[in-house]
Protein backbone atom coordinates (compact mmCIF):
# COMPACT_ATOMS: atom_id res chain seq x y z
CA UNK A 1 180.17 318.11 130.30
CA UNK A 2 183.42 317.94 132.34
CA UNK A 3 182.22 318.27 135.83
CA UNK A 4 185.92 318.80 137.18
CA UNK A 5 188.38 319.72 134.53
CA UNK A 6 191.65 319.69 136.48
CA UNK A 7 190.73 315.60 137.55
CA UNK A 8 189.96 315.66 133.09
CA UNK A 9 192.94 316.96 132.12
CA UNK A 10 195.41 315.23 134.48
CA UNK A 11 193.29 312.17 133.51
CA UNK A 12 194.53 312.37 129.62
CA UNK A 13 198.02 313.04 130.51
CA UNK A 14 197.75 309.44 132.49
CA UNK A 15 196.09 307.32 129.91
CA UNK A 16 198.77 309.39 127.53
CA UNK A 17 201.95 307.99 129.83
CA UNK A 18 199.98 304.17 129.96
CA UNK A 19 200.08 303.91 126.36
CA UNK A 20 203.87 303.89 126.63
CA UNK A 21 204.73 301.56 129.27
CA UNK A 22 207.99 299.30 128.41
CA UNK A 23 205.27 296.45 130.28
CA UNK A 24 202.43 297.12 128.07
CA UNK A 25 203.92 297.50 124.72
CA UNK A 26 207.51 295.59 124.39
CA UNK A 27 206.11 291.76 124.04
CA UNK A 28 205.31 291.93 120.45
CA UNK A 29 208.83 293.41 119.81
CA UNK A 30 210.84 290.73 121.54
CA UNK A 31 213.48 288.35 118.80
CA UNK A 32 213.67 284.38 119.62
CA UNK A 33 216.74 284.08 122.25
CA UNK A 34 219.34 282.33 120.26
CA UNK A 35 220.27 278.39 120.30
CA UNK A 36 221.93 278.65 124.19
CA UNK A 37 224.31 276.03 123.25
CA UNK A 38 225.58 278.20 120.32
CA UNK A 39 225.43 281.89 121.69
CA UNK A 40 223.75 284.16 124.70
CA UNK A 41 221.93 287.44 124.84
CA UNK A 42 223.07 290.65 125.92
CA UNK A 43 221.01 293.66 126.54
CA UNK A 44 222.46 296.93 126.65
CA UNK A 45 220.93 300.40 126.84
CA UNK A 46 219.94 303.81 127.93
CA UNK A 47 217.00 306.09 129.02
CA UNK A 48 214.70 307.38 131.14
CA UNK A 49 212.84 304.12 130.46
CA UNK A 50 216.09 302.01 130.73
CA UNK A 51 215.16 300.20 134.05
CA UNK A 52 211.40 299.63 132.92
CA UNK A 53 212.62 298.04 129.73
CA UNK A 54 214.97 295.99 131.36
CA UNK A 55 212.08 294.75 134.16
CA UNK A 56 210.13 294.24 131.12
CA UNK A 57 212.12 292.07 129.17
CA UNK A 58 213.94 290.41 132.34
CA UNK A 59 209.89 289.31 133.21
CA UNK A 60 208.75 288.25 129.72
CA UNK A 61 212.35 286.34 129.04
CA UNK A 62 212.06 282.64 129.36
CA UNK A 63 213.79 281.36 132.59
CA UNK A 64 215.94 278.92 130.84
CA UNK A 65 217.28 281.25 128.45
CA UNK A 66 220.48 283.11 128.91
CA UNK A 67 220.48 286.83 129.63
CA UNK A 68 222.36 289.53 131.22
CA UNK A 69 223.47 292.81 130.43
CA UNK A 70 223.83 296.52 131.72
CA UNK A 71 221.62 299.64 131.44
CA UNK A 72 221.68 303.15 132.59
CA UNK A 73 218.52 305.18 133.35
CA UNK A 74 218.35 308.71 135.14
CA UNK A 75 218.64 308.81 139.29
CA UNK A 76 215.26 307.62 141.01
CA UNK A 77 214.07 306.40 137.68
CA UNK A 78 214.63 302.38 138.50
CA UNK A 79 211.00 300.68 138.96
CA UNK A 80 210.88 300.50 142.61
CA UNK A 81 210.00 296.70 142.56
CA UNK A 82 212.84 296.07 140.24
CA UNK A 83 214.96 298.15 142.56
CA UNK A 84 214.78 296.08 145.51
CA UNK A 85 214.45 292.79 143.86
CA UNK A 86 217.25 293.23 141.05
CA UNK A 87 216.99 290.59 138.21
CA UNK A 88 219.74 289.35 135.01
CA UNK A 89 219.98 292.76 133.88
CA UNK A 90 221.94 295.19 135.54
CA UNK A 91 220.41 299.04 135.79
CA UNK A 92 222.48 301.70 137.43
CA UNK A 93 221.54 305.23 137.54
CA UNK A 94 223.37 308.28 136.13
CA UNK A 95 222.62 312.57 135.48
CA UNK A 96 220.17 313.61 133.25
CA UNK A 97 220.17 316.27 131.44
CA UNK A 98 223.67 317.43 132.29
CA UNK A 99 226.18 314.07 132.71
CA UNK A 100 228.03 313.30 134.75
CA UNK A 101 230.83 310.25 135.87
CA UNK A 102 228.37 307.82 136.86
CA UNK A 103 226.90 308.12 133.00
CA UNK A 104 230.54 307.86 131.60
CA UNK A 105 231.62 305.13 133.36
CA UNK A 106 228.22 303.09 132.96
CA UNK A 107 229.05 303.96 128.85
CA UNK A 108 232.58 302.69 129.19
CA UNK A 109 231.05 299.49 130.45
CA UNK A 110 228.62 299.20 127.77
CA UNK A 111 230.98 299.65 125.27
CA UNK A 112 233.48 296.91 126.76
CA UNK A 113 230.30 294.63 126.84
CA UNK A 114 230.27 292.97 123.62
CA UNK A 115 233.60 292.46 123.38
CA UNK A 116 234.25 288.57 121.87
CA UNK A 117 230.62 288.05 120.91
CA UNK A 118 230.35 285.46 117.71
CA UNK A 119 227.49 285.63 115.13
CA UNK A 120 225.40 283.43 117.13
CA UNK A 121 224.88 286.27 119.85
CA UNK A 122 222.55 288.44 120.02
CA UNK A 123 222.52 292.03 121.33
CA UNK A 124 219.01 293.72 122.76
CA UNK A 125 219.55 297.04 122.56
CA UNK A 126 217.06 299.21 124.70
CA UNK A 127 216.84 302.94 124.13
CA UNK A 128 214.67 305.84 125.07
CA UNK A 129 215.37 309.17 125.53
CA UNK A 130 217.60 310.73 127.95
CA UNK A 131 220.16 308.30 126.40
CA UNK A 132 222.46 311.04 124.78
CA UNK A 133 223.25 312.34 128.31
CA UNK A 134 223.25 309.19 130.53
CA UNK A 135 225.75 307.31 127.53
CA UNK A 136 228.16 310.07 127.88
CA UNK A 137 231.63 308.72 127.07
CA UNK A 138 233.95 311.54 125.78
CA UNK A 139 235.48 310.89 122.40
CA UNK A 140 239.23 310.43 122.28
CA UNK A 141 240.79 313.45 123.72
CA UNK A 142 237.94 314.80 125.18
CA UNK A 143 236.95 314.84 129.10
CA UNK A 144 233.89 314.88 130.93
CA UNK A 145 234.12 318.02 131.67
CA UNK A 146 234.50 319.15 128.13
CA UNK A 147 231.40 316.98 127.27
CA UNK A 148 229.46 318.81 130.22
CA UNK A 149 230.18 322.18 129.25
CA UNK A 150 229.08 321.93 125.35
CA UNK A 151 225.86 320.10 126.80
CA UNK A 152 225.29 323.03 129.49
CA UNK A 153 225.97 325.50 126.52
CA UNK A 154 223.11 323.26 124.19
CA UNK A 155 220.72 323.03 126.48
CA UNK A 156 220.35 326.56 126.96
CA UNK A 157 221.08 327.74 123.39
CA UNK A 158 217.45 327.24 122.23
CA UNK A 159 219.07 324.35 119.60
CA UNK A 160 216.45 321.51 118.40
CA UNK A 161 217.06 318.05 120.02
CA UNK A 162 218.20 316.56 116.45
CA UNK A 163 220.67 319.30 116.34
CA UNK A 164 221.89 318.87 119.79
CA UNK A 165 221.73 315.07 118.93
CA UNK A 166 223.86 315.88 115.86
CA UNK A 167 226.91 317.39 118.42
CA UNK A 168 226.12 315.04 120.98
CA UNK A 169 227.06 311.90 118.45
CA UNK A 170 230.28 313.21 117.02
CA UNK A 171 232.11 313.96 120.25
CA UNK A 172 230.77 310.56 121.60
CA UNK A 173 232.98 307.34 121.80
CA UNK A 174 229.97 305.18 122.04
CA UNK A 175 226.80 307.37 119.98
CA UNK A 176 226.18 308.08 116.46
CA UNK A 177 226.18 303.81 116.34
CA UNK A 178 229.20 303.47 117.06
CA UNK A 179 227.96 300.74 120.27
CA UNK A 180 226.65 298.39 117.15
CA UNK A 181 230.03 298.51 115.01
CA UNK A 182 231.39 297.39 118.20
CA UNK A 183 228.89 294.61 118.80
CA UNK A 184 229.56 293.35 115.33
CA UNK A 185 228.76 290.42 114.18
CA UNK A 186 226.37 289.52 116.40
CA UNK A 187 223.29 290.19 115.53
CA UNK A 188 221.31 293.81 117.14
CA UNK A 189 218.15 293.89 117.67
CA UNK A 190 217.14 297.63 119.18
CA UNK A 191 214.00 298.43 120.80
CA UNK A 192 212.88 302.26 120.64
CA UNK A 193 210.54 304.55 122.97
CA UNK A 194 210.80 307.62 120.58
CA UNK A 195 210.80 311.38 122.26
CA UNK A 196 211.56 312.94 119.14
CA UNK A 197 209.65 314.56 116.62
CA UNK A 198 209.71 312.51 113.25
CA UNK A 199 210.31 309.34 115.51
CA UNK A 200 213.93 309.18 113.60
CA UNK A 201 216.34 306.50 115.65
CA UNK A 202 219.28 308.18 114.61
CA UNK A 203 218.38 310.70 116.84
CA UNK A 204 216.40 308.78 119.60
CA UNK A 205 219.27 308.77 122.54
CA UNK A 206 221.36 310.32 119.84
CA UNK A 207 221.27 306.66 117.53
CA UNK A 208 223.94 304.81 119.63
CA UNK A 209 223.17 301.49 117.52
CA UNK A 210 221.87 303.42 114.28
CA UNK A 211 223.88 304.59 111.28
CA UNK A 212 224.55 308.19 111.49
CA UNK A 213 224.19 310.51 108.11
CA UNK A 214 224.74 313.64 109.45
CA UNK A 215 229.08 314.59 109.30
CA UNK A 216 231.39 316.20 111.28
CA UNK A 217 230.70 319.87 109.05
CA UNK A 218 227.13 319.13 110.07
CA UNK A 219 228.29 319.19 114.06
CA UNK A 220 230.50 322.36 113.24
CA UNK A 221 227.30 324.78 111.55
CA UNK A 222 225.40 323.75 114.95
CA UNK A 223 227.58 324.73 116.80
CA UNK A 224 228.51 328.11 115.33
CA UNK A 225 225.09 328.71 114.40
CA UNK A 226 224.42 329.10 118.17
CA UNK A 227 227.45 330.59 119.42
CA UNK A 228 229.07 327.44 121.42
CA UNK A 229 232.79 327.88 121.77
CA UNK A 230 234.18 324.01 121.70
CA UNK A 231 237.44 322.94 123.60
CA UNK A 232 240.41 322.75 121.27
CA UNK A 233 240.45 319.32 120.98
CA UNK A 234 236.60 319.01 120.47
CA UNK A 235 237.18 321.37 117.22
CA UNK A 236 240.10 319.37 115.99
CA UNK A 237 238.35 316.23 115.93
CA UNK A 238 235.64 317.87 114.36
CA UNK A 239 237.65 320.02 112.10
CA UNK A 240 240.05 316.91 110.98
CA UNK A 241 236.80 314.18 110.06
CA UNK A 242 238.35 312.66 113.10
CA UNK A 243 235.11 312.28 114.91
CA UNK A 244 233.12 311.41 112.21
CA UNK A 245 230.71 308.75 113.02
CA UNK A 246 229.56 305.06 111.23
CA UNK A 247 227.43 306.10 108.07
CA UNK A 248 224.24 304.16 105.66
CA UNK A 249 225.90 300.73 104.02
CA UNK A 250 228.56 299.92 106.84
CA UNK A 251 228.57 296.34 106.18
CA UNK A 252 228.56 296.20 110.24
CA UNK A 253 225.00 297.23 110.45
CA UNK A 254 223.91 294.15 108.15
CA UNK A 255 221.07 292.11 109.24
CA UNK A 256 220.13 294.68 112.16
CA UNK A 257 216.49 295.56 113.53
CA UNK A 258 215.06 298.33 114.60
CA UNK A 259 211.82 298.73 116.11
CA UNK A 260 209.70 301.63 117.45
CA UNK A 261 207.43 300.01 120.23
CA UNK A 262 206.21 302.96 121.64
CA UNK A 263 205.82 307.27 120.50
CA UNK A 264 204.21 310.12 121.00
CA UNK A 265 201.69 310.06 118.49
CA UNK A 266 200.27 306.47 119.95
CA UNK A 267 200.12 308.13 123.56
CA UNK A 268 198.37 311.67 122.10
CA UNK A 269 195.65 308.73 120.21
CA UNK A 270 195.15 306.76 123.64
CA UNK A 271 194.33 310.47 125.01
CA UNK A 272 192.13 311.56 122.40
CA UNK A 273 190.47 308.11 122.87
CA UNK A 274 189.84 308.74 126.28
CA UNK A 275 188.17 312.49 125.85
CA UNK A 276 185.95 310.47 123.31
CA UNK A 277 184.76 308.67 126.01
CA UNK A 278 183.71 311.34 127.74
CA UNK A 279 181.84 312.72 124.55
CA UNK A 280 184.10 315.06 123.92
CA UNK A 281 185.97 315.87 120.45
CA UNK A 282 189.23 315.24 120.25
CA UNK A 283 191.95 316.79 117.68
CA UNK A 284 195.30 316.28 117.46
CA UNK A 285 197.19 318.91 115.95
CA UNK A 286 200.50 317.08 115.61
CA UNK A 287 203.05 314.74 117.93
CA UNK A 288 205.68 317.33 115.80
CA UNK A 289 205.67 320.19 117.21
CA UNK A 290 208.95 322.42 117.75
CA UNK A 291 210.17 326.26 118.51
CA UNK A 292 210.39 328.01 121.33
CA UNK A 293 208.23 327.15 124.06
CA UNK A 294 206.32 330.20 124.98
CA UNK A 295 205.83 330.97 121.32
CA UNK A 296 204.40 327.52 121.08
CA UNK A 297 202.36 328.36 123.72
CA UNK A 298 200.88 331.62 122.55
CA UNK A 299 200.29 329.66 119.01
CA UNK A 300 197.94 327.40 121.51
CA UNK A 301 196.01 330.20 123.24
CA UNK A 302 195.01 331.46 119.96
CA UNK A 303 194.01 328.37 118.46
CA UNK A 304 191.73 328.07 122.38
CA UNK A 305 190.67 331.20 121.87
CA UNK A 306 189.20 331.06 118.43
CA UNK A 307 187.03 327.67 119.49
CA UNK A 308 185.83 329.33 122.08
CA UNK A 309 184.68 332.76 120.77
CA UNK A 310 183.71 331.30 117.29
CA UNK A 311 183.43 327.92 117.58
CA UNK A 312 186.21 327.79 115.04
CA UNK A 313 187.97 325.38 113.64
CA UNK A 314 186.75 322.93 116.02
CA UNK A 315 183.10 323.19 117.58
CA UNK A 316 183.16 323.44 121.47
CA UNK A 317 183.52 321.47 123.81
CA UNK A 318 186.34 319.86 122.86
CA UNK A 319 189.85 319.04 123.38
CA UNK A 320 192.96 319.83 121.49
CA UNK A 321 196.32 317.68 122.05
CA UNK A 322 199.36 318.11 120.62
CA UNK A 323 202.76 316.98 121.43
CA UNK A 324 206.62 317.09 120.32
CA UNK A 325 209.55 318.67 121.79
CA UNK A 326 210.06 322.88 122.05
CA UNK A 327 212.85 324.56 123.34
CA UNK A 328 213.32 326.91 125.65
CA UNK A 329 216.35 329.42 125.29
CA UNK A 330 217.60 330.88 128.59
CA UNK A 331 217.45 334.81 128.38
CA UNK A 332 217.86 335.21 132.30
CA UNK A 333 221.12 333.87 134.17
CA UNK A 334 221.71 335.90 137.15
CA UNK A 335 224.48 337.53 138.99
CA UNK A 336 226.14 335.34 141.12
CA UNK A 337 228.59 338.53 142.57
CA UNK A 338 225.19 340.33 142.78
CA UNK A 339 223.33 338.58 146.01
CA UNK A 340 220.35 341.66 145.37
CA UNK A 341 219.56 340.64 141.70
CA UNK A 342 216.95 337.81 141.34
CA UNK A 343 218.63 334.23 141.31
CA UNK A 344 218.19 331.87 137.77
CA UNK A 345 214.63 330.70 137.18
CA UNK A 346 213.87 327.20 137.40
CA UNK A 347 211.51 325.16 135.51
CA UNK A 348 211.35 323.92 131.89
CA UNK A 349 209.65 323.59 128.24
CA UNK A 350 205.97 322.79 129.93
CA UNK A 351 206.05 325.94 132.40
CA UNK A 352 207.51 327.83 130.11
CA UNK A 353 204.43 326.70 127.47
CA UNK A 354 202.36 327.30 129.86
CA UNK A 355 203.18 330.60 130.79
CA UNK A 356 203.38 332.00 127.26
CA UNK A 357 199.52 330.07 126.74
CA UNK A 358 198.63 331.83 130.10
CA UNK A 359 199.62 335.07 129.27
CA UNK A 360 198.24 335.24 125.77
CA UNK A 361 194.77 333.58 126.82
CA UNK A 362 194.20 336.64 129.67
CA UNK A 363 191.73 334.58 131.80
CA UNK A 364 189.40 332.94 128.51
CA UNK A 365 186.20 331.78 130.17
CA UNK A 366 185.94 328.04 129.44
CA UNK A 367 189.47 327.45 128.37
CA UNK A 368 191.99 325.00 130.85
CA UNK A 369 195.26 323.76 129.52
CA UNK A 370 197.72 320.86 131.12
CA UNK A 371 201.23 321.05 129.72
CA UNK A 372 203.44 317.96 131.16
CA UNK A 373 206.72 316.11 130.62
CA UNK A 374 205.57 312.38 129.80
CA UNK A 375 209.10 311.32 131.95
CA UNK A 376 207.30 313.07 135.10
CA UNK A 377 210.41 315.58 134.84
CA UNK A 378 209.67 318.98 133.87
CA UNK A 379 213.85 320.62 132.90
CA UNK A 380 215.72 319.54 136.44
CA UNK A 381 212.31 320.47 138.72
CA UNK A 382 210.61 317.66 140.50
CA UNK A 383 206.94 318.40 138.66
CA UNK A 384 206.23 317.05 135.20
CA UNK A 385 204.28 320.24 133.94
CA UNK A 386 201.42 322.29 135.55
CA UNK A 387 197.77 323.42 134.75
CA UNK A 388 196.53 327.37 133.53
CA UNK A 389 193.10 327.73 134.43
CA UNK A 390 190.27 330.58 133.49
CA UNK A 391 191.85 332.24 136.71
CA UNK A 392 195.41 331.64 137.10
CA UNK A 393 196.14 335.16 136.05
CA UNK A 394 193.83 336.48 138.88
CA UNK A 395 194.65 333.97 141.33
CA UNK A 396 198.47 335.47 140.83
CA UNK A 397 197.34 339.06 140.97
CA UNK A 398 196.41 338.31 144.22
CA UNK A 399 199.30 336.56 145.27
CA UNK A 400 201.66 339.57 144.05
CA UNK A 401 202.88 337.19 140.80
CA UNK A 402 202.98 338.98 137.61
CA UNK A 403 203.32 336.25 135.11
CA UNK A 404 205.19 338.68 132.45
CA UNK A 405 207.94 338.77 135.01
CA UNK A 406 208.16 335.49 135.47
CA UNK A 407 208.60 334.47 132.24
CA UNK A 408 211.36 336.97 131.67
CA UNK A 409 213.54 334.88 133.86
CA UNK A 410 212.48 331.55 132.80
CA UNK A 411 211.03 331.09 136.17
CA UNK A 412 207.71 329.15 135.37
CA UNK A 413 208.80 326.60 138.21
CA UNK A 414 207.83 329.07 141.03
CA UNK A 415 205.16 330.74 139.32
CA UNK A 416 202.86 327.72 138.86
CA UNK A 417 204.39 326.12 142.51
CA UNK A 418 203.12 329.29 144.48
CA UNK A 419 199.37 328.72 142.98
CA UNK A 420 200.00 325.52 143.63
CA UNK A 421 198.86 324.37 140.03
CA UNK A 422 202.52 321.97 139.47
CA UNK A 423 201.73 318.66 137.83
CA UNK A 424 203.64 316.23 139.92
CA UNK A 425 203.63 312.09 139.16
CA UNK A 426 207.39 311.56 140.29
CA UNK A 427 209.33 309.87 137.47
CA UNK A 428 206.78 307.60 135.03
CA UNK A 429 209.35 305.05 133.79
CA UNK A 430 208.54 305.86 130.20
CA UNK A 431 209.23 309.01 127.78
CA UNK A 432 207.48 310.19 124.72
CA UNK A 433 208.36 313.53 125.73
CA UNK A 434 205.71 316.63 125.92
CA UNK A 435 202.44 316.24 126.23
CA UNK A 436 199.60 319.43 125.65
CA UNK A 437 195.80 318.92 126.04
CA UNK A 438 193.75 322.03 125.91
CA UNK A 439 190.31 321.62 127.24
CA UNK A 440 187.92 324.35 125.97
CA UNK A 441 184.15 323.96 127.23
């Protein structure tokens, strides 16, 4: 039996963010540098695990070979070693989720970067997610601050990440693969830590050296299917096939690799593993898991609540995982003219799981749930996720916290930080994006 199930559960979500460590899982993935008398290497990318793949690969590169490049990762997300002792491969740090002119000018650079490369060269391409927002070069006729508000507008529409993927890539200069038609014809070689359900790299960091099958129409029925207004010029790209994107059989892709080296359903396995060890059962549900996030998380509680009433489908104790990406659509916004109204919640798809699980569970004896960002970044908040215990809806009785209120204003952030049950590993270096672990005993 789990003598403390807080130490358990945190525990999982650790041996969950290991298993996708650029350090531990990028050797077997790496090409043969090319003949250095003939051509050189350049590695360009994006991510929240940017900097750790570039430490990774700048480490495991032999000395004697050629290799620079440039890559952008989120702020504070550099590997503190590779921080203060920079190596051949630039990192610089942008915004995440919303961009901003750090990320546009680091994607301008990028895409300048292979300019005069020969078939002899070859490109590393390092991508993880976060890379839609951090690679955020406006397509022609677009500004930043065009780019910023459709982004704003996605992020709290409730819109799946292949959809927001889908409008992030046409009104990109440098996504939707356009970066490999301009590296063409050296040879790419792209390296992949998915945080999207399906693992598809067309829409890992929104497929920047990928071909892109979705169109321009596609792009439009997004955005009108949640309500986005687009800047006139954003709609006459779209409108015209103007921003339409590099497709399947563009001779420019030829001879390309892609390779997944790390995803979620590898980290939920090295979890499960784990709670084996502790003779527990272990069941994952799925690494695919979408909708809205307190939804999701009343799905959860009733799953929890069935093992531990019936001891169905899954005999107690045990533990349940699951993991993709849910949404969370923002119902509450404030008043800014009305200082006596509540201000915006804060927090993101874990507390906002987690408060839907919490509610719906009302206090089940036995049943403890973690719910954590595998980038260590819950939404904006500092806290990956947070824990619901048998008594989290007591312990906030007591504190004057009714969760149902909460939740109204997407405000999980300072429910879960005033019982003091926040998750918080600072940034992990890595991404495979949500992780859920239900412990029932």
């Amino acid at each position: 039996m789990v003598a403390d199930p807080r130490a358990f559960l945190r525990a999982l979500y650790d041996a969950a963010v290991a298993r996708a460590q650029p350090r531990e899982v990028i050797k077997p993935f790496l090409p043969a540098p090319p003949d250095s008398r003939r051509g050189r290497t350049l590695v360009l990318g994006a991510g929240k695990a940017g900097g750790a793949m570039a430490q990774a690969v700048d480490a495991l590169w032999p000395p004697d070979a050629p290799l620079s490049g440039l890559v952008v990762t989120r702020y504070d997300h550099v590997p503190p070693a590779y921080k203060a002792r920079p190596g051949r491969i630039e990192v610089v740090e942008a915004s995440h989720p919303v961009p901003d002119a750090a990320g546009r000018d680091a994607a301008r650079r990028i895409l300048e970067s292979p300019q005069g490369l020969t078939a002899d060269d070859l490109v590393l391409c390092l991508v993880s997610g976060g890379a839609s927002a951090l690679l955020s070069l406006p397509a022609q006729g677009l500004t930043l601050q065009d780019k910023q508000a459709v982004n704003k507008a996605l992020l709290a529409s409730g819109a799946a990440i292949d959809e927001m993927n889908c409008v992030r890539k046409h009104l990109s200069a440098i996504k939707g693969g356009r970066l490999a038609a301009r590296c063409a014809p050296a040879r790419v070689v792209t390296l992949l830590i998915s945080d999207v359900p399906g693992d598809d790299p067309s829409v890992i960091g929104s497929g920047p050296t990928v071909p892109d099958a979705t169109t321009c129409a596609d792009a439009l029925r997004i955005l009108a299917r949640y309500g986005i207004a687009l800047p006139a010029a954003a709609k006459a790209g779209l409108d015209s096939g103007a921003f339409e994107t590099p497709k399947p059989g563009d001779s420019r892709f030829a001879g390309h690799a892609v390779h997944l080296i790390a995803t979620p359903q590898q980290s939920l396995e090295a979890a499960a593993a784990l709670a084996r060890r502790h003779g527990l059962d272990a069941h994952i549900l799925s690494d695919e898991i979408e909708g809205e996030s307190r939804e999701v998380g009343k799905v959860h509680a009733a799953l929890a609540r069935a093992v531990a009433r019936r001891g169905a489908p899954f005999a107690r104790p045990c533990v349940i995982l699951s993991g993709g990406e849910t949404t969370v659509t923002v119902r509450f916004k404030g008043d800014p003219s009305d200082p006596s109204r509540p201000a915006p919640g804060r927090g993101g798809r874990a507390g906002e799981f987690l408060l839907g699980c919490a509610i719906a569970l009302q206090g089940e004896a036995g049943v403890h749930v973690l719910a954590a960002d595998t980038d260590g970044i819950d939404g904006i908040e500092h806290n990956a996720g947070a824990i619901v215990t048998p008594d989290t809806l007591a312990r906030a009785a007591q504190a004057g916290l009714k969760a149902s209120d909460y939740l109204d204003r997407n405000d999980a952030f300072t429910f879960f930080d005033r019982l003091g049950d926040l998750v918080v590993p600072g940034p992990t270096f890595t991404n495979v994006n949500d992780f859920r672990a239900l412990l029932i005993r």
